[in-house]
N, C-alpha and C. Protein backbone atom coordinates (compact mmCIF):
# COMPACT_ATOMS: atom_id res chain seq x y z
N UNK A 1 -87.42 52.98 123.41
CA UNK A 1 -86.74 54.17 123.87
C UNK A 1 -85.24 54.07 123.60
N UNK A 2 -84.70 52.95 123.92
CA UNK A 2 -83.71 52.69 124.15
C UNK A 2 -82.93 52.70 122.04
N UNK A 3 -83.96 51.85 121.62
CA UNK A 3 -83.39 51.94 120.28
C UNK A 3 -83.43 52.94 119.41
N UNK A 4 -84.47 53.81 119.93
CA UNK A 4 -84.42 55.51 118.74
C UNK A 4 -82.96 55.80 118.92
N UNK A 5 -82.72 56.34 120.24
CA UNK A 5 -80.74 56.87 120.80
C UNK A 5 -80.21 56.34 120.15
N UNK A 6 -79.91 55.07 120.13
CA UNK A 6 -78.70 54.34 119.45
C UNK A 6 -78.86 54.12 118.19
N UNK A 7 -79.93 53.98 117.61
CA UNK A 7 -80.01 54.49 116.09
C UNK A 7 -79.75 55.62 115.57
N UNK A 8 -79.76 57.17 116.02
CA UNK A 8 -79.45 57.92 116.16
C UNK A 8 -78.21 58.43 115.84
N UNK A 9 -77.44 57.57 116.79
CA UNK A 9 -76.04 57.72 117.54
C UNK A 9 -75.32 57.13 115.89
N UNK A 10 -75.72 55.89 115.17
CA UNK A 10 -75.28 55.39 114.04
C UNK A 10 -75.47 56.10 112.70
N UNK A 11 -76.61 56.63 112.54
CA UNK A 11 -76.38 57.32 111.97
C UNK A 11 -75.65 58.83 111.91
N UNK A 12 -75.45 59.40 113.03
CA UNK A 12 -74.96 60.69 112.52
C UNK A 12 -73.17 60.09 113.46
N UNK A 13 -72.64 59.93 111.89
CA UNK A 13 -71.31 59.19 112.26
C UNK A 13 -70.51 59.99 112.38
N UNK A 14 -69.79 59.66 113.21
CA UNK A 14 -68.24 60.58 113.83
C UNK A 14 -67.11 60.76 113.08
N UNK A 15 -66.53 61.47 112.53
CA UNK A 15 -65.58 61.49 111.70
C UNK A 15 -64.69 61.48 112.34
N UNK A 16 -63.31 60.25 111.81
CA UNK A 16 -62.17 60.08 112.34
C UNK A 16 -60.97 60.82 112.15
N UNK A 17 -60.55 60.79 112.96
CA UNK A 17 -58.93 61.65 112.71
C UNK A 17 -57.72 61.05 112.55
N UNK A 18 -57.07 60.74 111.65
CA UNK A 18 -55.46 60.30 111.67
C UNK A 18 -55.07 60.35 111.93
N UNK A 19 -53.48 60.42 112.18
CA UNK A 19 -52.32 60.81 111.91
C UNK A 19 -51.18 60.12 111.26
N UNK A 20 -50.70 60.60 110.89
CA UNK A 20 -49.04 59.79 111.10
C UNK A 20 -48.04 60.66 111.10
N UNK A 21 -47.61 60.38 112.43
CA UNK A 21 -46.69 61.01 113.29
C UNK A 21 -45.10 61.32 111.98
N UNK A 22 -44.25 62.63 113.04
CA UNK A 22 -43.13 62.84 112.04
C UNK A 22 -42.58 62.00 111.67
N UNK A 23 -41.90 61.26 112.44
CA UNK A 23 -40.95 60.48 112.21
C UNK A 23 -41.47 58.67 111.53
N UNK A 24 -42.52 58.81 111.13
CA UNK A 24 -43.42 57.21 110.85
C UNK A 24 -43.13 57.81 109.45
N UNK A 25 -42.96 56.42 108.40
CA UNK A 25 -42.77 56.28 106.97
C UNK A 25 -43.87 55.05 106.65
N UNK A 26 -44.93 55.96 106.11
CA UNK A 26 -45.30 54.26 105.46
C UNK A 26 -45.42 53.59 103.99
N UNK A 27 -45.11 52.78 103.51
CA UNK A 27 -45.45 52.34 102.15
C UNK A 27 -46.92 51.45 102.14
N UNK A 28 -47.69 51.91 100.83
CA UNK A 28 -48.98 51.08 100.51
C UNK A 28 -50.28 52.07 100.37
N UNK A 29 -51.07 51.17 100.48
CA UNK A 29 -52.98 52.15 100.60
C UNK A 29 -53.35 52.27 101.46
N UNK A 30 -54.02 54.02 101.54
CA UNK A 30 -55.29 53.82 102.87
C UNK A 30 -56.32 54.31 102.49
N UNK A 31 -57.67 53.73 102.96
CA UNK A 31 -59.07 53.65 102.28
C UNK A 31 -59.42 53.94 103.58
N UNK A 32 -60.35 55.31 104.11
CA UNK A 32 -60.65 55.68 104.96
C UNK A 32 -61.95 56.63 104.96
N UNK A 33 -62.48 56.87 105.61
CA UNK A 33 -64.12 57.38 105.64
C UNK A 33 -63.56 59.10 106.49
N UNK A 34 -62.66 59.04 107.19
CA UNK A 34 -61.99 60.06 108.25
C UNK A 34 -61.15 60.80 107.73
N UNK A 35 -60.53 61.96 108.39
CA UNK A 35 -59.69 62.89 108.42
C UNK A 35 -58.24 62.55 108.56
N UNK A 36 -57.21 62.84 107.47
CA UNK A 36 -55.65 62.68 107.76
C UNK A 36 -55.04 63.61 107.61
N UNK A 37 -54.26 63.47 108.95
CA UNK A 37 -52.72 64.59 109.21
C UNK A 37 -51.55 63.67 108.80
N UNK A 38 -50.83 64.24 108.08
CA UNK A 38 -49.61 63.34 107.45
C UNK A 38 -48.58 64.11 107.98
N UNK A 39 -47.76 64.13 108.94
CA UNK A 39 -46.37 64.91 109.45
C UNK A 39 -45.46 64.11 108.85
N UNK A 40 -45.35 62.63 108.74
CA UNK A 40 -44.60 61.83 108.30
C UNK A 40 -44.12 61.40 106.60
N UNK A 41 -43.78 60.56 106.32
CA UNK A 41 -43.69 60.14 104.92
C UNK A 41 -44.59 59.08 104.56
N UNK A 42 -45.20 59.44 103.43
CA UNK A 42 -46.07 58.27 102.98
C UNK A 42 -46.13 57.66 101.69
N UNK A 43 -45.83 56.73 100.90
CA UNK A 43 -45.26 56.42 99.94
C UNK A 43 -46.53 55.25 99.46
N UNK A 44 -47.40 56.35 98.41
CA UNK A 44 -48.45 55.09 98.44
C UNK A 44 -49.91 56.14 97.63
N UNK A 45 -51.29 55.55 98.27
CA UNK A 45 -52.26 56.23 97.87
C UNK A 45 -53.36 56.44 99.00
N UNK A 46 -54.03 57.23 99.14
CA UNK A 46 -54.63 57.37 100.45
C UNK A 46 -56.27 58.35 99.71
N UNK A 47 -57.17 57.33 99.39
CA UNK A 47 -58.52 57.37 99.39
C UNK A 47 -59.69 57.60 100.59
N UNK A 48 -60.32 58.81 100.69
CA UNK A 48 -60.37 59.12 101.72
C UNK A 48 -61.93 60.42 101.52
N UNK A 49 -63.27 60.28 102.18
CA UNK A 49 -63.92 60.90 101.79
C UNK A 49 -64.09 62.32 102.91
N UNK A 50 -63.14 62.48 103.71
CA UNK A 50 -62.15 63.51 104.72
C UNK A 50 -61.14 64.19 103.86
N UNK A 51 -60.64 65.14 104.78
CA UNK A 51 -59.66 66.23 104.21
C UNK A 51 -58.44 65.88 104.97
N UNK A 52 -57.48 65.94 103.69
CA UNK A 52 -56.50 65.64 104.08
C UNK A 52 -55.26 66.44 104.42
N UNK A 53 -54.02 66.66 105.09
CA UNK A 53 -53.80 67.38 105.84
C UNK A 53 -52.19 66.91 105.50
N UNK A 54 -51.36 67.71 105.03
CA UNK A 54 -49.88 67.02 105.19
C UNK A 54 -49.58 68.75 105.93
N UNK A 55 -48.40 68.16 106.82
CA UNK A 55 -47.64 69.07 107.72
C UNK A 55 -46.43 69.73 107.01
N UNK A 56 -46.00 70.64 107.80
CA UNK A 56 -44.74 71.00 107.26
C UNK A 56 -43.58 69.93 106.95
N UNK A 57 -43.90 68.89 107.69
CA UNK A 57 -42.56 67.55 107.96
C UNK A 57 -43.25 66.37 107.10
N UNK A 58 -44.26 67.01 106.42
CA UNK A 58 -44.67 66.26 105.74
C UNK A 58 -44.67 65.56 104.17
N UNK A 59 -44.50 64.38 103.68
CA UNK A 59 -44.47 64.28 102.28
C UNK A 59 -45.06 63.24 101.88
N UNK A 60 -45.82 63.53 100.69
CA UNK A 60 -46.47 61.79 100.59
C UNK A 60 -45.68 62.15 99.02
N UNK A 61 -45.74 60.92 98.33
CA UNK A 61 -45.19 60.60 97.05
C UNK A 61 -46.35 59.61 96.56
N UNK A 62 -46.97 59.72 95.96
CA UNK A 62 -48.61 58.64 95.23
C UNK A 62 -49.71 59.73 95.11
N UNK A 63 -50.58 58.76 94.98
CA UNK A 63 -52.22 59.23 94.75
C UNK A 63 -52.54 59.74 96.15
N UNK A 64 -53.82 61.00 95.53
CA UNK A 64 -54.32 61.30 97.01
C UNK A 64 -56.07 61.59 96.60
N UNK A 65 -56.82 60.82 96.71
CA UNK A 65 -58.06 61.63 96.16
C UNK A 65 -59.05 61.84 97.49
N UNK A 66 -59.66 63.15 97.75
CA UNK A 66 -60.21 63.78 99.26
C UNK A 66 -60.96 64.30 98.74
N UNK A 67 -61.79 64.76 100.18
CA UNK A 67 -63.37 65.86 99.60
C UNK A 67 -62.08 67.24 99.66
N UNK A 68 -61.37 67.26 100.69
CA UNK A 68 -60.80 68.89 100.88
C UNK A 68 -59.01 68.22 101.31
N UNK A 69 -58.59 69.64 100.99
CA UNK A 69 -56.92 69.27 101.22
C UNK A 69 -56.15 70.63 101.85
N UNK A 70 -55.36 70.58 102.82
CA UNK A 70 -54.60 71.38 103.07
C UNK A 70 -52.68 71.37 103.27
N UNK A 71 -51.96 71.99 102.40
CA UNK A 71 -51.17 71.38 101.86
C UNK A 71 -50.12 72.30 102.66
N UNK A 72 -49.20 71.80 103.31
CA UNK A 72 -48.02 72.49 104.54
C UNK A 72 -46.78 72.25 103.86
N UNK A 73 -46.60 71.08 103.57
CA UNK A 73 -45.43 70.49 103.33
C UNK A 73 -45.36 69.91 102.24
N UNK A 74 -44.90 69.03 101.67
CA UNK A 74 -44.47 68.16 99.99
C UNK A 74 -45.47 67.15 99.82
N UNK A 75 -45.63 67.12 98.28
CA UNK A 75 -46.18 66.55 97.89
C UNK A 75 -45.74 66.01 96.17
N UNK A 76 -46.12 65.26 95.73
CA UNK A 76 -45.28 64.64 94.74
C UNK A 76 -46.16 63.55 94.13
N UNK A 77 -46.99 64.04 93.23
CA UNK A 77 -48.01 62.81 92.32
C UNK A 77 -49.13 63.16 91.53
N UNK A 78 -50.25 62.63 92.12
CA UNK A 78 -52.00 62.92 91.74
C UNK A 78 -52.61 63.36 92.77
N UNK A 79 -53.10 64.39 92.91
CA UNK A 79 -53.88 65.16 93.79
C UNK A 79 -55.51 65.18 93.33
N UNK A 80 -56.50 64.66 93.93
CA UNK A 80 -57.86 65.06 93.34
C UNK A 80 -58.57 65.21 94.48
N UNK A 81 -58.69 66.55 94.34
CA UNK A 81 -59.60 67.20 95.88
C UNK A 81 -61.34 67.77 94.95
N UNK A 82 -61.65 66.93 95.57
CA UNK A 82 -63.37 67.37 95.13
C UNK A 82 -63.95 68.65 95.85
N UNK A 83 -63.23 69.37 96.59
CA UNK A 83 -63.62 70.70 96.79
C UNK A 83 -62.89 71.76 96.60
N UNK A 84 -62.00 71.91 98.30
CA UNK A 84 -60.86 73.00 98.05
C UNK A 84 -59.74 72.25 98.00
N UNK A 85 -58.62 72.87 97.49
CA UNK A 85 -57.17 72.31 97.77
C UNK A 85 -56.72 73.62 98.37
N UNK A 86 -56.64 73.71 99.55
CA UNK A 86 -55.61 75.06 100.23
C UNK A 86 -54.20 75.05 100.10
N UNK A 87 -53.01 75.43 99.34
CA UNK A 87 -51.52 75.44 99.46
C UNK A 87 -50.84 76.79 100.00
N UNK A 88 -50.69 76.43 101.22
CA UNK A 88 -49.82 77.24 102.49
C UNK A 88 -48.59 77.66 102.06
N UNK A 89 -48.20 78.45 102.20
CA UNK A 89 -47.02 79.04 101.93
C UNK A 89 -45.48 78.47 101.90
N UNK A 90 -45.24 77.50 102.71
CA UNK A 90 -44.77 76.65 103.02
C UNK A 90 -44.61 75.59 102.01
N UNK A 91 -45.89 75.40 101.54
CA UNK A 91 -46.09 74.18 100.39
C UNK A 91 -45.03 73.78 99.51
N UNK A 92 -44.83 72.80 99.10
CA UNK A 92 -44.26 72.29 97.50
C UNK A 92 -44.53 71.06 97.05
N UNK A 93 -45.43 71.16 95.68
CA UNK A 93 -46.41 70.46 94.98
C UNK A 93 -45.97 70.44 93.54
N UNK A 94 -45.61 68.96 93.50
CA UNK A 94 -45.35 68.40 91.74
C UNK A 94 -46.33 67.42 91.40
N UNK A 95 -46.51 67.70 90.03
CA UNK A 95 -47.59 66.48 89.81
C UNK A 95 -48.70 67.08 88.98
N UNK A 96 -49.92 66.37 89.15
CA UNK A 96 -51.09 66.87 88.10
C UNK A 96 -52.40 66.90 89.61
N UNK A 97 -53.35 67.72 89.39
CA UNK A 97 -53.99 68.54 90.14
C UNK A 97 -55.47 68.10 90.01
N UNK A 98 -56.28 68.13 90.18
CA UNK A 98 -57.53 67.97 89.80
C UNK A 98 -58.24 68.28 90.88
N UNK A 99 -58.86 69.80 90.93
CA UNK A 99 -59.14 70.26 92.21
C UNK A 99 -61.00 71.36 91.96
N UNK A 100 -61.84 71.25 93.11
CA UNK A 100 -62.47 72.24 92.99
C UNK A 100 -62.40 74.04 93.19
N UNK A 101 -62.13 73.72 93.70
CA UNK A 101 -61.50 75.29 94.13
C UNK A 101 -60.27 75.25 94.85
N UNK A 102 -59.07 76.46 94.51
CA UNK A 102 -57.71 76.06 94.23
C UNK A 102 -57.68 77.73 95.76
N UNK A 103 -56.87 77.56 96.76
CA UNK A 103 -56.04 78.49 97.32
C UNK A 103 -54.77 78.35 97.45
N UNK A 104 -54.33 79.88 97.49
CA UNK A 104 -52.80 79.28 97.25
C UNK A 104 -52.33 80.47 97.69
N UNK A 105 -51.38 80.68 98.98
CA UNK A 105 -50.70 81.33 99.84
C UNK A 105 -49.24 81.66 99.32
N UNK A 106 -49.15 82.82 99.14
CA UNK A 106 -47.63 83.91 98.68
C UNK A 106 -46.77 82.53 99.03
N UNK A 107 -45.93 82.14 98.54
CA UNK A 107 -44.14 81.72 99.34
C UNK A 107 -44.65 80.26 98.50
N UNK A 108 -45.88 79.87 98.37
CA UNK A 108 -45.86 78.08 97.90
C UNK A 108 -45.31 78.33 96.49
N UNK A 109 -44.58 76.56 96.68
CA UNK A 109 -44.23 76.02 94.98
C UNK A 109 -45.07 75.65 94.21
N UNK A 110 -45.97 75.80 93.49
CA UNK A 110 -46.78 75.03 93.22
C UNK A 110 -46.26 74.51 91.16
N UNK A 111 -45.73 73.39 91.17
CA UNK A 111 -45.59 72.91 89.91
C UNK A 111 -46.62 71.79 89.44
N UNK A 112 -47.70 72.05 88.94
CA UNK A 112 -48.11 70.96 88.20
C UNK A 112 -49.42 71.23 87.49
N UNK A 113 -49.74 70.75 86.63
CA UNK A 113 -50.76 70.90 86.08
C UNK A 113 -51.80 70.34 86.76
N UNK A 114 -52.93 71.42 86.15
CA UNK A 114 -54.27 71.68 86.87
C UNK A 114 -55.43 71.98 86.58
N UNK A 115 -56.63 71.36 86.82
CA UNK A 115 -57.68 70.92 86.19
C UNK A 115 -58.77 71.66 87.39
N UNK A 116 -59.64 72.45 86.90
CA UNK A 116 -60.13 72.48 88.26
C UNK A 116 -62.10 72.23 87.63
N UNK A 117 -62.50 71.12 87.97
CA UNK A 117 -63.87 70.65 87.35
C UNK A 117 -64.96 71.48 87.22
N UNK A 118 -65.14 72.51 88.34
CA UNK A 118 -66.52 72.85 88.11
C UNK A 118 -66.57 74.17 87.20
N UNK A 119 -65.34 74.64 87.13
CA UNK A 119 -64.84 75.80 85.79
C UNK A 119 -65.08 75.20 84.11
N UNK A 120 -64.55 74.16 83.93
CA UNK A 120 -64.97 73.59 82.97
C UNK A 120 -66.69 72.88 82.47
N UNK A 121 -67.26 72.21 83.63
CA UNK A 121 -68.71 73.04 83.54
C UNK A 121 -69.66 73.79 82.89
N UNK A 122 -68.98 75.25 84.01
CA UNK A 122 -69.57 75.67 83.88
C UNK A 122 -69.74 76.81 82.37
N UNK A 123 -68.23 76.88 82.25
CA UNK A 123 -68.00 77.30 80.45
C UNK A 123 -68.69 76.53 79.59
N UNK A 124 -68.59 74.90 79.57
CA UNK A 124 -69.73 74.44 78.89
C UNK A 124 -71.09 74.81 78.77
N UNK A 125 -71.44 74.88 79.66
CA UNK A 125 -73.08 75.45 79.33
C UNK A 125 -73.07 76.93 79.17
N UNK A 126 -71.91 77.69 79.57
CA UNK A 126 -72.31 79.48 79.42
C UNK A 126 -72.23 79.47 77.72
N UNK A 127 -71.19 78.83 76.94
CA UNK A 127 -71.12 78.86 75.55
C UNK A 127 -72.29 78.11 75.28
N UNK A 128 -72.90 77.04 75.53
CA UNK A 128 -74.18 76.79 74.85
C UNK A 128 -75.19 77.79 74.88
N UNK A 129 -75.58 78.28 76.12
CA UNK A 129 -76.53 79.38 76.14
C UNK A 129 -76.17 80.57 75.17
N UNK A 130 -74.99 80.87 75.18
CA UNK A 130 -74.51 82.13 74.31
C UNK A 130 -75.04 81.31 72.82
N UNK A 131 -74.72 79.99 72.20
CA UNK A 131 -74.90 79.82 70.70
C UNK A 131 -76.29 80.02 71.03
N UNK A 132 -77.31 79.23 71.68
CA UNK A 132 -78.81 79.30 71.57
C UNK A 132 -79.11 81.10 71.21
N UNK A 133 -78.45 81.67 71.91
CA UNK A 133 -79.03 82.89 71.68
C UNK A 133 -79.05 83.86 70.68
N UNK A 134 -78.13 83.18 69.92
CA UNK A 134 -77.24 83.72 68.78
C UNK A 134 -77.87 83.22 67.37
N UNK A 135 -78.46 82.31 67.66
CA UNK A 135 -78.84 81.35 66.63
C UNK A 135 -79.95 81.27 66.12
């Protein structure tokens, strides 16, 4: 009885939440399974199968690769969001992009080049089907 629950309990895992507060600066990597809010500065790369979250007071400078991203404040590098990348109005983003689906709110900066995967795809196979048909 006792071990169905707690087997249970392990598998359906809790997703963690971050932060780093405004005024915290950190340099280096973070390899994380959970959710990050970045208000602070982060100078580094942050691998992460959670969505990641920079604030208005926020800036990272490095790598960032996430399932989802929501972008408040600065950013400055490699971005690779395997779903959405949301950029808030507020935003300002340099660097190269590599995103699934791209939003992007009136007032953001957005400078950098941008790749978005499942567009490329899916043009691949619409032009194959078009030659098969043609042919």
């Amino acid at each position: 009885m006792f071990g169905k629950e707690s087997k249970k309990i392990s598998e359906n895992k809790v997703s963690e939440r971050n932060v780093i507060g405004k005024n915290t600066q950190i340099k280096g990597d973070i390899i994380s399974e959970g959710d990050f809010r970045i208000d602070g500065n982060l100078d580094g790369t942050i691998n992460t199968k959670g969505r990641v979250i920079v604030g208005q007071t926020g800036f990272i400078k490095g790598k960032v690769t996430c399932t989802n991203a929501d972008i408040e404040g600065k950013f400055s590098g490699e971005l690779i969001v395997a779903n959405t990348l949301t950029v808030k109005g507020t935003a300002n983003i340099n660097g190269d992009v590599i995103i699934g689906k791209l939003s992007v709110e009136p007032g953001a900066s957005f400078n950098a080049t941008c790749a978005m995967k499942g567009s490329v795809k899916e043009l691949n196979n619409n032009e194959q089907k078009h030659k098969e048909k043609t042919a």
